[in-house]
C-alpha atoms as a PDB file:
ATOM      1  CA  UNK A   1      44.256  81.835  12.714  1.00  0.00           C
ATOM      2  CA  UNK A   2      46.999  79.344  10.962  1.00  0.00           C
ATOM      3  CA  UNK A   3      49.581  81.365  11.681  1.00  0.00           C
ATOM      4  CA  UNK A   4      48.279  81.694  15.250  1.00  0.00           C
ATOM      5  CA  UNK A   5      48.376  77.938  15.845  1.00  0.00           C
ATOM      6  CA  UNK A   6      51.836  77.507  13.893  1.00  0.00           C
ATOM      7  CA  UNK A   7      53.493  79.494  17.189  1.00  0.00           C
ATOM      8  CA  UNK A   8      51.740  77.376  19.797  1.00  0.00           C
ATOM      9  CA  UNK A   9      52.778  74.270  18.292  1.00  0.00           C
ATOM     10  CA  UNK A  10      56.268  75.640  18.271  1.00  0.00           C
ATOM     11  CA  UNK A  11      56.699  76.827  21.747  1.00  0.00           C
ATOM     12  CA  UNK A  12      57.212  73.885  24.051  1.00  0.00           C
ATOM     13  CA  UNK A  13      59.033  71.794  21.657  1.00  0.00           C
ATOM     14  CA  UNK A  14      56.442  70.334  19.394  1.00  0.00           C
ATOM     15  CA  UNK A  15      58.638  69.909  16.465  1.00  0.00           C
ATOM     16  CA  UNK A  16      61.578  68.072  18.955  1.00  0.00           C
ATOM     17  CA  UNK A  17      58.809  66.163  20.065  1.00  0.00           C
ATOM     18  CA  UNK A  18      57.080  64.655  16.570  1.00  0.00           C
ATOM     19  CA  UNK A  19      60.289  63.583  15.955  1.00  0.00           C
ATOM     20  CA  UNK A  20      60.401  61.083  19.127  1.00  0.00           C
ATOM     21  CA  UNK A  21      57.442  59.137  18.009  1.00  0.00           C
ATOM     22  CA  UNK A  22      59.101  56.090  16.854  1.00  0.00           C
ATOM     23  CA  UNK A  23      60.308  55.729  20.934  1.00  0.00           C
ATOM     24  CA  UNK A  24      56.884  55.979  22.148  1.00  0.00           C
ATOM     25  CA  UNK A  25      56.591  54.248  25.523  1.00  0.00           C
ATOM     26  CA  UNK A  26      53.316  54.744  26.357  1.00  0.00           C
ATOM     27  CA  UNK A  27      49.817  57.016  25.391  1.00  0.00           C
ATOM     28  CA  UNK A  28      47.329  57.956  27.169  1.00  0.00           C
ATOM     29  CA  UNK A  29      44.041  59.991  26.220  1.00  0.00           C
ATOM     30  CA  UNK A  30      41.258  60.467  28.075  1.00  0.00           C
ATOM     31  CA  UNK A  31      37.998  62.536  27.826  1.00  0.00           C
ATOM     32  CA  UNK A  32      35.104  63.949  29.911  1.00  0.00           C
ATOM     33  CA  UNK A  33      32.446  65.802  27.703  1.00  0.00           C
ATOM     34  CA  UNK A  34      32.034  69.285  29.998  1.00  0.00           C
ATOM     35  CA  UNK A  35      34.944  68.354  32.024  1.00  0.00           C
ATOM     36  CA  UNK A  36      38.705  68.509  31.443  1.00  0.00           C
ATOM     37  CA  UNK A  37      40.166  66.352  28.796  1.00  0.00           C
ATOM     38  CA  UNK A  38      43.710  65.360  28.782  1.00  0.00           C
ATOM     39  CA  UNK A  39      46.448  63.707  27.109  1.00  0.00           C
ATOM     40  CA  UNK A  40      49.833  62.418  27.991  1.00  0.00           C
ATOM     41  CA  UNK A  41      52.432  60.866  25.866  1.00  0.00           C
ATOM     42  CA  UNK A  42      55.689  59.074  26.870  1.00  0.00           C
ATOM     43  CA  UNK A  43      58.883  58.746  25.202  1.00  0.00           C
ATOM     44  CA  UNK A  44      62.163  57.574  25.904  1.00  0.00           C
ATOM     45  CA  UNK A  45      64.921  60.433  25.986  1.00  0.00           C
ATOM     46  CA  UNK A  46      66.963  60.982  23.261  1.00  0.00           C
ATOM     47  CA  UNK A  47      71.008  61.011  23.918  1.00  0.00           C
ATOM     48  CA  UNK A  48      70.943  64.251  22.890  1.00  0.00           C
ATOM     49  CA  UNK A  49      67.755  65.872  24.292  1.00  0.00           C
ATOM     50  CA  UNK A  50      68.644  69.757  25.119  1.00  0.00           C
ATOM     51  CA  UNK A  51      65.101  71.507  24.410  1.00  0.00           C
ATOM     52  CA  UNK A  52      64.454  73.520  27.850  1.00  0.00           C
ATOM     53  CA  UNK A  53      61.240  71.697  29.841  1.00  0.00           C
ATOM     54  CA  UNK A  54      57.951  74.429  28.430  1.00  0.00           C
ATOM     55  CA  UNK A  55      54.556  75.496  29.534  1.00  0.00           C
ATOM     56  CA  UNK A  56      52.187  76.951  27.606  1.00  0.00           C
ATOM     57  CA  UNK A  57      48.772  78.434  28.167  1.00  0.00           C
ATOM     58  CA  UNK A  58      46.041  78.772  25.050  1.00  0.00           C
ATOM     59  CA  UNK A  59      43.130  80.782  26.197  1.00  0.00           C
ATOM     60  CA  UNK A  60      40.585  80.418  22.815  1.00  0.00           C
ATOM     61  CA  UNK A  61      37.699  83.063  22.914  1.00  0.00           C
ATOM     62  CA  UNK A  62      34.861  82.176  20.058  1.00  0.00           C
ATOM     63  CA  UNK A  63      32.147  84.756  21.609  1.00  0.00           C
ATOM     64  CA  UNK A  64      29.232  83.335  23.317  1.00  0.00           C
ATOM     65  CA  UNK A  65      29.043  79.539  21.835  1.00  0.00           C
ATOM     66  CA  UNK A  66      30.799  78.504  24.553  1.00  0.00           C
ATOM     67  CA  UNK A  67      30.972  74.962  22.935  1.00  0.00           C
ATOM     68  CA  UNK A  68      34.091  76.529  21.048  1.00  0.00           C
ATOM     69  CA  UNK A  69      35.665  78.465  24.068  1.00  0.00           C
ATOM     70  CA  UNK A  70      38.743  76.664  25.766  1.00  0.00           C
ATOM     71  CA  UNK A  71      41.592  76.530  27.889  1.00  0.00           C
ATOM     72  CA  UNK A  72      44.525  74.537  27.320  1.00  0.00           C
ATOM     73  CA  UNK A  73      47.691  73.923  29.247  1.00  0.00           C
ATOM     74  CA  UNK A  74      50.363  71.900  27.373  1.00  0.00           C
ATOM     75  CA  UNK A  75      53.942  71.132  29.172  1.00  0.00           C
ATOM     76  CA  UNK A  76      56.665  69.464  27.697  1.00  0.00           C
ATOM     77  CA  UNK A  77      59.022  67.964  30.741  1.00  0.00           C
ATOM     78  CA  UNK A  78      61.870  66.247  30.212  1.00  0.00           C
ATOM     79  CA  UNK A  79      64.113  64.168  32.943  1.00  0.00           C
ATOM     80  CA  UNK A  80      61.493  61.446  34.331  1.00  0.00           C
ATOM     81  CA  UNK A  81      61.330  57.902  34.570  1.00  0.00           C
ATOM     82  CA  UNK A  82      58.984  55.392  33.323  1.00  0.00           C
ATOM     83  CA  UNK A  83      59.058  52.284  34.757  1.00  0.00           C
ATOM     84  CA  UNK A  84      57.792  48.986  33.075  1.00  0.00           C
ATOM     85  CA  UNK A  85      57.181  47.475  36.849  1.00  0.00           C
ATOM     86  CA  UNK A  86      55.736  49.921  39.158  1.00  0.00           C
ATOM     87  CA  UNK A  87      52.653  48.380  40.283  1.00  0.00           C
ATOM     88  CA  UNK A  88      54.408  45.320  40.449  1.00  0.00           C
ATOM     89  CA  UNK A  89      56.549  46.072  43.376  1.00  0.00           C
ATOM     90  CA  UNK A  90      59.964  45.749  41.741  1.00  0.00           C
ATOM     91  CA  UNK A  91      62.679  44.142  44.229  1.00  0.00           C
ATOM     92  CA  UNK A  92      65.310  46.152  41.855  1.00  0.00           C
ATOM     93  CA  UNK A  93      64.570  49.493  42.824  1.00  0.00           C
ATOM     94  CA  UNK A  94      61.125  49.941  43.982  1.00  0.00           C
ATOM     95  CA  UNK A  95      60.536  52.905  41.388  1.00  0.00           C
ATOM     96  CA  UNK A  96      62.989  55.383  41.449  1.00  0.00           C
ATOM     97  CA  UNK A  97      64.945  54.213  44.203  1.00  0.00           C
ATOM     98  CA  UNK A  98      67.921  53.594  42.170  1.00  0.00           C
ATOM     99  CA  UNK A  99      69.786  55.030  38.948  1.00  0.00           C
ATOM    100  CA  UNK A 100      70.580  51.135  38.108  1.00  0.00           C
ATOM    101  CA  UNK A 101      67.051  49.969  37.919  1.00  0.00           C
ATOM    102  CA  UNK A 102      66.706  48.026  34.378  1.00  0.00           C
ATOM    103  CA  UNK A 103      63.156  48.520  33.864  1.00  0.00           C
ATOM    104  CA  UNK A 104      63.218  52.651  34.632  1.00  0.00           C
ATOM    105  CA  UNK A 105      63.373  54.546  31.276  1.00  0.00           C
ATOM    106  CA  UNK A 106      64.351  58.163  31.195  1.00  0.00           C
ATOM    107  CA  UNK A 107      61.670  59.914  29.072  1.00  0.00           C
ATOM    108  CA  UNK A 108      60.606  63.270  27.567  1.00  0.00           C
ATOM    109  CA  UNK A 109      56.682  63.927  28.285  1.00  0.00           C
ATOM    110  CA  UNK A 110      54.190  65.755  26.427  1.00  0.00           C
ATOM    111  CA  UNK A 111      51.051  66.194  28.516  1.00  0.00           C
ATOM    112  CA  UNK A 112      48.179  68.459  27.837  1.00  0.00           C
ATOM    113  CA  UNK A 113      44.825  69.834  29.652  1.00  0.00           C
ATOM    114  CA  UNK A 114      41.752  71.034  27.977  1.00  0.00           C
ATOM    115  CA  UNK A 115      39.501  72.667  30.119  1.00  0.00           C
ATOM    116  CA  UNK A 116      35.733  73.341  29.301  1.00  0.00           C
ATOM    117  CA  UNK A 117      34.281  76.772  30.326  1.00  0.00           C
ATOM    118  CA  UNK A 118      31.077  74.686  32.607  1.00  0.00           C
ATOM    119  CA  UNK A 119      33.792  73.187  34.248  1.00  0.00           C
ATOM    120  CA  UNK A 120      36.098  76.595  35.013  1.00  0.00           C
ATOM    121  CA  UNK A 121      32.902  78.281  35.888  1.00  0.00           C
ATOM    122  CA  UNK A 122      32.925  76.175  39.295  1.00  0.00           C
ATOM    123  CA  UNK A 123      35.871  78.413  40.397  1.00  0.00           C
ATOM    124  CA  UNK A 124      34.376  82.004  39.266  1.00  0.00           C
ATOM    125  CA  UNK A 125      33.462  84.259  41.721  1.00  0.00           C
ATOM    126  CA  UNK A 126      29.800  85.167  41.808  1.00  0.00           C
ATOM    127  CA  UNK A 127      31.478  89.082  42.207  1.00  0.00           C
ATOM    128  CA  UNK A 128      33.292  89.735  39.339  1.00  0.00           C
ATOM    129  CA  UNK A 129      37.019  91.679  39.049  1.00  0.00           C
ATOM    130  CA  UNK A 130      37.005  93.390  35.508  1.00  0.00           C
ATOM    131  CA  UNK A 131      40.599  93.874  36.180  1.00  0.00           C
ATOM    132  CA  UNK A 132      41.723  90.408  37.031  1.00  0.00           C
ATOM    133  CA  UNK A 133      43.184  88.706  34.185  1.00  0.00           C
ATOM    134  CA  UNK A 134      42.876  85.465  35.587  1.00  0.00           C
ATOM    135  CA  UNK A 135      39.608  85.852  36.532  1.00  0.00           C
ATOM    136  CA  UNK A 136      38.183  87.213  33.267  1.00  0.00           C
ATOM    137  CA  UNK A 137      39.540  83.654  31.543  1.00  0.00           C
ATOM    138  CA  UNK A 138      38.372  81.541  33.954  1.00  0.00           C
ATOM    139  CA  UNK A 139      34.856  83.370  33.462  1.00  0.00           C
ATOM    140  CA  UNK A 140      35.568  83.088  29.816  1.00  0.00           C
ATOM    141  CA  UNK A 141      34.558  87.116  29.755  1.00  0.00           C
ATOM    142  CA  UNK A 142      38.182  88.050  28.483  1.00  0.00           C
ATOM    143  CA  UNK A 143      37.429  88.586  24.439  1.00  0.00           C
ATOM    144  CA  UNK A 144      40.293  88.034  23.183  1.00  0.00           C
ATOM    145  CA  UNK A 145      41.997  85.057  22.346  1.00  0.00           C
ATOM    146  CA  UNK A 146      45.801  84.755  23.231  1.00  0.00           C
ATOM    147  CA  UNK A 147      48.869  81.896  24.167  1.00  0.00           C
ATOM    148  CA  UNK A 148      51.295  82.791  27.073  1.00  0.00           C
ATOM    149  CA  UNK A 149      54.535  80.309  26.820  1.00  0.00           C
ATOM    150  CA  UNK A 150      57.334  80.050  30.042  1.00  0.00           C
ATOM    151  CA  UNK A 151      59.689  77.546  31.435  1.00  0.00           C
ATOM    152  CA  UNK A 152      58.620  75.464  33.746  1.00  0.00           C
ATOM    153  CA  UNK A 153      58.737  76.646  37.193  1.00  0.00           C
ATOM    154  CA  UNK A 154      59.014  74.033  40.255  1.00  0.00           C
ATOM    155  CA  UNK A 155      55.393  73.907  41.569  1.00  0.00           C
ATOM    156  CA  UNK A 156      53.995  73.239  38.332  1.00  0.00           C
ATOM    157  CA  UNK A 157      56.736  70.156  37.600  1.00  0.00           C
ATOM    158  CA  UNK A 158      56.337  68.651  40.869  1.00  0.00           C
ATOM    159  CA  UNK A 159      52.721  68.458  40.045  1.00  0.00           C
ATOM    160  CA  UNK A 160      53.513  66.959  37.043  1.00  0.00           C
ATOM    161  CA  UNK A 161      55.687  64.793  37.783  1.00  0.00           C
ATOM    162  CA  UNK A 162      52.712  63.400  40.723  1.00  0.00           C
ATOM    163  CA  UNK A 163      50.324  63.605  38.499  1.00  0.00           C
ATOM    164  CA  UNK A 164      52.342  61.068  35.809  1.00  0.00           C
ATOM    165  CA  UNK A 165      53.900  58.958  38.399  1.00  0.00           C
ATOM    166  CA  UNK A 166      51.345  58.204  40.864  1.00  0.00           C
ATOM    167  CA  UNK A 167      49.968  54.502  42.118  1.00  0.00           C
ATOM    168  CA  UNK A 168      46.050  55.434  42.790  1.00  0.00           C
ATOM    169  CA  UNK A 169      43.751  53.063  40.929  1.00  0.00           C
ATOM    170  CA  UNK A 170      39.745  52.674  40.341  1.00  0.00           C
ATOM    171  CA  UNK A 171      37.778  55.424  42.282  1.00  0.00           C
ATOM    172  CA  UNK A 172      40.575  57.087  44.269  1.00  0.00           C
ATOM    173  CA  UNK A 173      42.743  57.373  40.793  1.00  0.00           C
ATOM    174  CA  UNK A 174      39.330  59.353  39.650  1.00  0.00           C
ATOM    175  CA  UNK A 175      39.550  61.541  42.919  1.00  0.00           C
ATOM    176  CA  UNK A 176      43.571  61.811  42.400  1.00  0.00           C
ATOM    177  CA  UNK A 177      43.086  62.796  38.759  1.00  0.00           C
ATOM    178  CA  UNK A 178      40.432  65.344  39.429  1.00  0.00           C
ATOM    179  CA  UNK A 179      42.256  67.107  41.963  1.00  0.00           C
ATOM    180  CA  UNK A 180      45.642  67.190  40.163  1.00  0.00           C
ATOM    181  CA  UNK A 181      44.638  69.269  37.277  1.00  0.00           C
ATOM    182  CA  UNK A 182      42.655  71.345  39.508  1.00  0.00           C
ATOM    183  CA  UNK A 183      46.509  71.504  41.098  1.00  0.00           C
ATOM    184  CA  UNK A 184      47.902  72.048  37.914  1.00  0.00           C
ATOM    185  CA  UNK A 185      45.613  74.629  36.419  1.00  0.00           C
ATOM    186  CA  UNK A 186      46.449  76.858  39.375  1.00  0.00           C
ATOM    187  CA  UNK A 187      49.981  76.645  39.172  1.00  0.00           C
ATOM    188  CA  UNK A 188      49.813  77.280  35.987  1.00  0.00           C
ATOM    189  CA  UNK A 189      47.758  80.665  35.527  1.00  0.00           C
ATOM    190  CA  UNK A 190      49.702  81.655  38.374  1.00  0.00           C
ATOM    191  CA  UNK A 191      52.548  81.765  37.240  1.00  0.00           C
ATOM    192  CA  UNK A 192      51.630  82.373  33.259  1.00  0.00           C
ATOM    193  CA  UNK A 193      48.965  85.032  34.049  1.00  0.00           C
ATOM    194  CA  UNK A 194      50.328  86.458  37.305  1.00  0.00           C
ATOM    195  CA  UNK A 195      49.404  86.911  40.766  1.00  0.00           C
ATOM    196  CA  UNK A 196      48.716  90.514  40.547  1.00  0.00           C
ATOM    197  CA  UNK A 197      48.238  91.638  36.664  1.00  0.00           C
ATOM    198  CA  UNK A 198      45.345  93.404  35.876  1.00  0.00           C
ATOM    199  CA  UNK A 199      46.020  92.588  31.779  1.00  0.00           C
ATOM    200  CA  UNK A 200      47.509  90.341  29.567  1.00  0.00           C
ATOM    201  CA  UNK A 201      49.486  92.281  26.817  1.00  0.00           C
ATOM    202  CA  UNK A 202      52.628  91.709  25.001  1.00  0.00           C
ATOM    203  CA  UNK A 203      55.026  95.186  24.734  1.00  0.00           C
ATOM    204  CA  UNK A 204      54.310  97.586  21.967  1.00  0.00           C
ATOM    205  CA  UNK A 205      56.340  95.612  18.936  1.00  0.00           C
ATOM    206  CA  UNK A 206      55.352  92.214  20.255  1.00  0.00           C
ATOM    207  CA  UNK A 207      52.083  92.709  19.052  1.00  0.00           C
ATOM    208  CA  UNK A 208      53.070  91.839  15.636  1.00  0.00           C
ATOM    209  CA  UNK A 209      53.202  87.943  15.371  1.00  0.00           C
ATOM    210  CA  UNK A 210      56.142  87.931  13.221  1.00  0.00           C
ATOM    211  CA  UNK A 211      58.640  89.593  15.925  1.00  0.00           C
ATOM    212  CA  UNK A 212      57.030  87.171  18.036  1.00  0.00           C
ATOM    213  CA  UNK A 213      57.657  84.280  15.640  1.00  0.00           C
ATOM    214  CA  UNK A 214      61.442  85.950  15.538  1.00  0.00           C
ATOM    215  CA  UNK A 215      62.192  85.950  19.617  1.00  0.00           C
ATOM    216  CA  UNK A 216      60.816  82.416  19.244  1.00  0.00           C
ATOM    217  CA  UNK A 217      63.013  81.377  16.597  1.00  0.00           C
ATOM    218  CA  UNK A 218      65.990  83.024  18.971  1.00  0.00           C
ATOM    219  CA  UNK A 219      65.457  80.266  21.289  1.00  0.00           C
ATOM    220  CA  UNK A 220      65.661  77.425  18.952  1.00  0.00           C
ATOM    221  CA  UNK A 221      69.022  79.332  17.368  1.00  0.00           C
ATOM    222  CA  UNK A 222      70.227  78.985  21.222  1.00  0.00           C
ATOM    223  CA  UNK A 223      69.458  75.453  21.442  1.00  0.00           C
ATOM    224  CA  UNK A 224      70.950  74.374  18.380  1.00  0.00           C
ATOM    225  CA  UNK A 225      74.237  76.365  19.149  1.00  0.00           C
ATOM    226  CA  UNK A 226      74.722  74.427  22.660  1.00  0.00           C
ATOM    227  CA  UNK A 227      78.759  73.553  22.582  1.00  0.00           C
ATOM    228  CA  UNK A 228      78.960  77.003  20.066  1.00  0.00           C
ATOM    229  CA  UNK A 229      78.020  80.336  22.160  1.00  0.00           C
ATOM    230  CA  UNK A 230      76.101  82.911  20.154  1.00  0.00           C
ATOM    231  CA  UNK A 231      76.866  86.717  20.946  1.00  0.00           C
ATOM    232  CA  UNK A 232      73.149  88.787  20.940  1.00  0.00           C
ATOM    233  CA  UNK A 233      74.576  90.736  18.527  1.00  0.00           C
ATOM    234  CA  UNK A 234      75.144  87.748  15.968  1.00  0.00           C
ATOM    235  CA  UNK A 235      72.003  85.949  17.334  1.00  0.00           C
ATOM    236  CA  UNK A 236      69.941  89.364  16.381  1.00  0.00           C
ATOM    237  CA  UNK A 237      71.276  89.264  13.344  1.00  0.00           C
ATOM    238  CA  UNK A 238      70.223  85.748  12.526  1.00  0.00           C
ATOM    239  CA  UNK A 239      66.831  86.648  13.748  1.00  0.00           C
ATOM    240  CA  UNK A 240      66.460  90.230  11.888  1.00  0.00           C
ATOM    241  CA  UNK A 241      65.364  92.187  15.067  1.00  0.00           C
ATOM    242  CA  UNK A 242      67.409  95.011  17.102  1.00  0.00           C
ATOM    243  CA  UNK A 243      69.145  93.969  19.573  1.00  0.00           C
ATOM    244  CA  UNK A 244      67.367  96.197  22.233  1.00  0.00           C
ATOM    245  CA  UNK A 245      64.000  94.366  21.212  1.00  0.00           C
ATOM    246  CA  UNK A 246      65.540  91.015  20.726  1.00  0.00           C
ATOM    247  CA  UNK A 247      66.532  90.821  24.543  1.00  0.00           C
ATOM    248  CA  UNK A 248      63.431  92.705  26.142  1.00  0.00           C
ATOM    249  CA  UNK A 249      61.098  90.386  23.943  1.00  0.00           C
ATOM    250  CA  UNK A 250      63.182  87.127  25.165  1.00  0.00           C
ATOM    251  CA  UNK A 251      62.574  88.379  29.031  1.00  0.00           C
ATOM    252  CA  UNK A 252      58.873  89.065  28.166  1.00  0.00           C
ATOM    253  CA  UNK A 253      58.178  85.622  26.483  1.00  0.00           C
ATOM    254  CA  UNK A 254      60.237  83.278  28.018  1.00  0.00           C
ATOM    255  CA  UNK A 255      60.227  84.411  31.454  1.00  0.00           C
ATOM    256  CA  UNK A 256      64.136  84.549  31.497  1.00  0.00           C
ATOM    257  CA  UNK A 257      66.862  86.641  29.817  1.00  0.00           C
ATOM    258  CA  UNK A 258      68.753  85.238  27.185  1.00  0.00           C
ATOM    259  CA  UNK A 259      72.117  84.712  29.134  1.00  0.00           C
ATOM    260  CA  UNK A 260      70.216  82.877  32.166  1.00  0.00           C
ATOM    261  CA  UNK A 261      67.907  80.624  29.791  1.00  0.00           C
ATOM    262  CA  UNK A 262      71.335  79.506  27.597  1.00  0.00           C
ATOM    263  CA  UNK A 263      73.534  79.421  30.603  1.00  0.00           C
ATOM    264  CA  UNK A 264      71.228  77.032  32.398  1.00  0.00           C
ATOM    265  CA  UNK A 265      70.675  74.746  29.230  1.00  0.00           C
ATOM    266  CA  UNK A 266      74.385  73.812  28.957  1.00  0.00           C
ATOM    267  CA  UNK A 267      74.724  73.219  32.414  1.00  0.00           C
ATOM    268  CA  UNK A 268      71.571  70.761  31.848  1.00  0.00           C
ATOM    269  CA  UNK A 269      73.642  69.365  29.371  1.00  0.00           C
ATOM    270  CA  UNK A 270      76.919  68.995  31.083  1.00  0.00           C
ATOM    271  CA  UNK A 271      75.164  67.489  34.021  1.00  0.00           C
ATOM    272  CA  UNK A 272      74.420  64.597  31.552  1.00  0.00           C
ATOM    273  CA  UNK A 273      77.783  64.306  29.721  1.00  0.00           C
ATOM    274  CA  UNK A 274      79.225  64.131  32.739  1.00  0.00           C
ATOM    275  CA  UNK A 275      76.758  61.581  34.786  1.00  0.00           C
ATOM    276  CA  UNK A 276      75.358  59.792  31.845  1.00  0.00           C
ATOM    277  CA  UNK A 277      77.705  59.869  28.958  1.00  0.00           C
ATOM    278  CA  UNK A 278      81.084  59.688  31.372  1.00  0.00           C
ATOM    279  CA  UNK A 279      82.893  62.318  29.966  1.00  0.00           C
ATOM    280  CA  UNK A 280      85.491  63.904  31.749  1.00  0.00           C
ATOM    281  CA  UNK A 281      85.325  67.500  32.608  1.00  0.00           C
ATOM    282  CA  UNK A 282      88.051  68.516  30.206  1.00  0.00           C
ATOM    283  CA  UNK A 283      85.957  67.123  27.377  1.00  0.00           C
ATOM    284  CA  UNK A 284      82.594  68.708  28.370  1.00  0.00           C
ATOM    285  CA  UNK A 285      84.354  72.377  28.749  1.00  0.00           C
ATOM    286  CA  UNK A 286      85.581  71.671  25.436  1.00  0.00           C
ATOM    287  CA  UNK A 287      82.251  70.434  24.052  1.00  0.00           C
ATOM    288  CA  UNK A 288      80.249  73.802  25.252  1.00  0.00           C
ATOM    289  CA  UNK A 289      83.069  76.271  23.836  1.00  0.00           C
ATOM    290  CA  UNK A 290      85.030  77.209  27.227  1.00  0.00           C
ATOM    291  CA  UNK A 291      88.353  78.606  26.800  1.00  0.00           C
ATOM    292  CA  UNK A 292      89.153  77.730  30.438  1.00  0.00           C
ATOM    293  CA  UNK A 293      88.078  74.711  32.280  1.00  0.00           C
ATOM    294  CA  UNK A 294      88.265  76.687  35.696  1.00  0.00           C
ATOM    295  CA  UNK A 295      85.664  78.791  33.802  1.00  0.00           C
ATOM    296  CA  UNK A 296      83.681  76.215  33.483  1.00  0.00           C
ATOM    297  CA  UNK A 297      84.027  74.742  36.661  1.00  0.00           C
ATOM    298  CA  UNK A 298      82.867  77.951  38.022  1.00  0.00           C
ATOM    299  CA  UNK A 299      79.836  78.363  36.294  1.00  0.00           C
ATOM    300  CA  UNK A 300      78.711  74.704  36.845  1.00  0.00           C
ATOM    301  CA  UNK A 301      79.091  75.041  40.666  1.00  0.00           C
ATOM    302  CA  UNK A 302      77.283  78.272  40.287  1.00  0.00           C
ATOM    303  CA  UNK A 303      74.083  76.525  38.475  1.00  0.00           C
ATOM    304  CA  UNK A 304      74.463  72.838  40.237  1.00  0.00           C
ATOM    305  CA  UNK A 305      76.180  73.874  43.733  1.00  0.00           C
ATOM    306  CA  UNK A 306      78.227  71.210  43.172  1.00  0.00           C
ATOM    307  CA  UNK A 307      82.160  70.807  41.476  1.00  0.00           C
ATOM    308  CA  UNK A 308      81.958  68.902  37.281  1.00  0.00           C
ATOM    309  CA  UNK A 309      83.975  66.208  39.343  1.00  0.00           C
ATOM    310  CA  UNK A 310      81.520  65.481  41.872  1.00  0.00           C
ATOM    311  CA  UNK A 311      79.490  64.373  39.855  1.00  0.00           C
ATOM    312  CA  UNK A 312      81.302  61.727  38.252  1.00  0.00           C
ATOM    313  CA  UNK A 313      81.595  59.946  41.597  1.00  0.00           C
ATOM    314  CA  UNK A 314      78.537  57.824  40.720  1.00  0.00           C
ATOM    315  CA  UNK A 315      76.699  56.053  43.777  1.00  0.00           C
END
């Protein structure tokens, strides 16, 4: 069981993130017993944040005390604003309006859902699929305990981002809050758990938590190479797993093969040395290892739809 909990706490960024807790902006914990417990923490964005934005689903099985069965969601999301002045009606920007308001703070958010089994059991279906994954967890009847990780997909972040930035208060908060993670929870086991799978099991050598702990560890190897481009070849080596497995086990985890997920993540980060840090676009292609700067310009207008130097034209 430790070694269970040591790869949930790595997979969306939970080592990045205890190390952004001297630029806490705000916390926020809040508890219903038999209901849905959450937690949300703030934090201003580091210069040189690159961890990809993470979802991941714990599904915790203790038999038939269901006072130790849960469900957890946990997201780490990156690129949103906290503002100091938003139920104050700010005449600088009005909340988002503008990239020059003072008082908005890009952060990095951790934000987390417990869910008790009384309250999933609202949702079950008095006619039960023995087949239906996401079923059998909502009923708590699945017997096995496991964690499914992606990135975040764009339902799930826009109800994120409503559910962090919204202006409800008193009663109609409570009715706002209630429905959001009823949002959220079925974003997220339908995309985690799938639409149409009838069972939740990892390929034949993923069942050993050390190559999981090793595809895992691939990532991390990615993120810390940004400007310094990893062949899979060297990156399996670095990991000690085949090739073969190290690229169908990255698609099976992470939702994404290894070329899209690294691709993407430096043309995150060009899209902020270029906007934020002012860079020009000969010293970003430099900075992420491109030989060419027409290669890079390709492959940024590929990911963005838009030219590096469109994007220094600030409004």
């Amino acid at each position: 069981m430790k070694k269970q909990a040591a790869i949930t706490e790595k997979v969306p960024a939970t080592e990045e993130i205890a190390s952004l807790q001297n630029l806490l902006l705000q916390a926020i914990q809040k508890s219903v017993p038999g209901s849905v417990s959450y937690e949300v923490k703030r934090y201003r964005r580091p210069l040189d944040w690159a961890s990809a934005d993470m979802a991941l689903l714990s599904y915790r099985y203790q038999g038939n005390n269901n006072d130790e069965n849960r469900l957890e969601l946990k997201f780490c999301v990156s690129g949103n604003f906290y503002c100091r002045e938003k139920h104050l009606e700010c005449d600088l920007c009005k909340f988002n309006a503008s990239r020059s308001c003072v008082e908005k703070i890009e952060t990095v958010d951790w934000i987390s859902f417990t869910y008790s089994p009384g309250y999933l059991m609202q949702f079950a279906k008095a006619q039960r699929n023995e087949n239906a994954l996401t079923e059998n967890v909502i009923n708590f009847s699945h017997h096995h305990s496991f964690d499914v990780s992606s990135p975040l997909n764009t339902k799930t972040r826009t109800a994120l981002d409503a559910f962090l930035n919204h202006n409800y208060t008193d009663t109609r908060e409570n009715i706002f809050i209630n429905a959001q993670t009823q949002i959220i929870l079925l974003y997220a086991t339908e995309s985690m758990l799938g639409k149409n799978e009838n069972d939740h099991r990892f390929s034949k050598f993923l069942q050993l938590e050390e190559d999981r702990e090793k595809i895992i560890r691939a990532r991390e190897i990615l993120l810390d190479h940004i400007g310094h481009p990893l062949t899979i070849k060297a990156l399996s080596r670095k990991v000690a797993i085949n090739e073969c497995y190290l690229k169908k086990g990255f698609k099976e985890i992470f939702g994404t093969t290894i070329f899209d997920f690294y691709q993407g993540q430096r043309m995150e980060h060009a899209k902020y040395l270029l906007y934020e840090k002012g860079m020009t676009v000969t010293e970003v292609s430099a900075s992420l290892g491109y030989s060419s700067i027409s290669h890079f310009s390709t492959a940024f207008k590929k990911h963005t739809g838009l030219k590096p130097c469109e994007l220094l034209v600030k409004p």
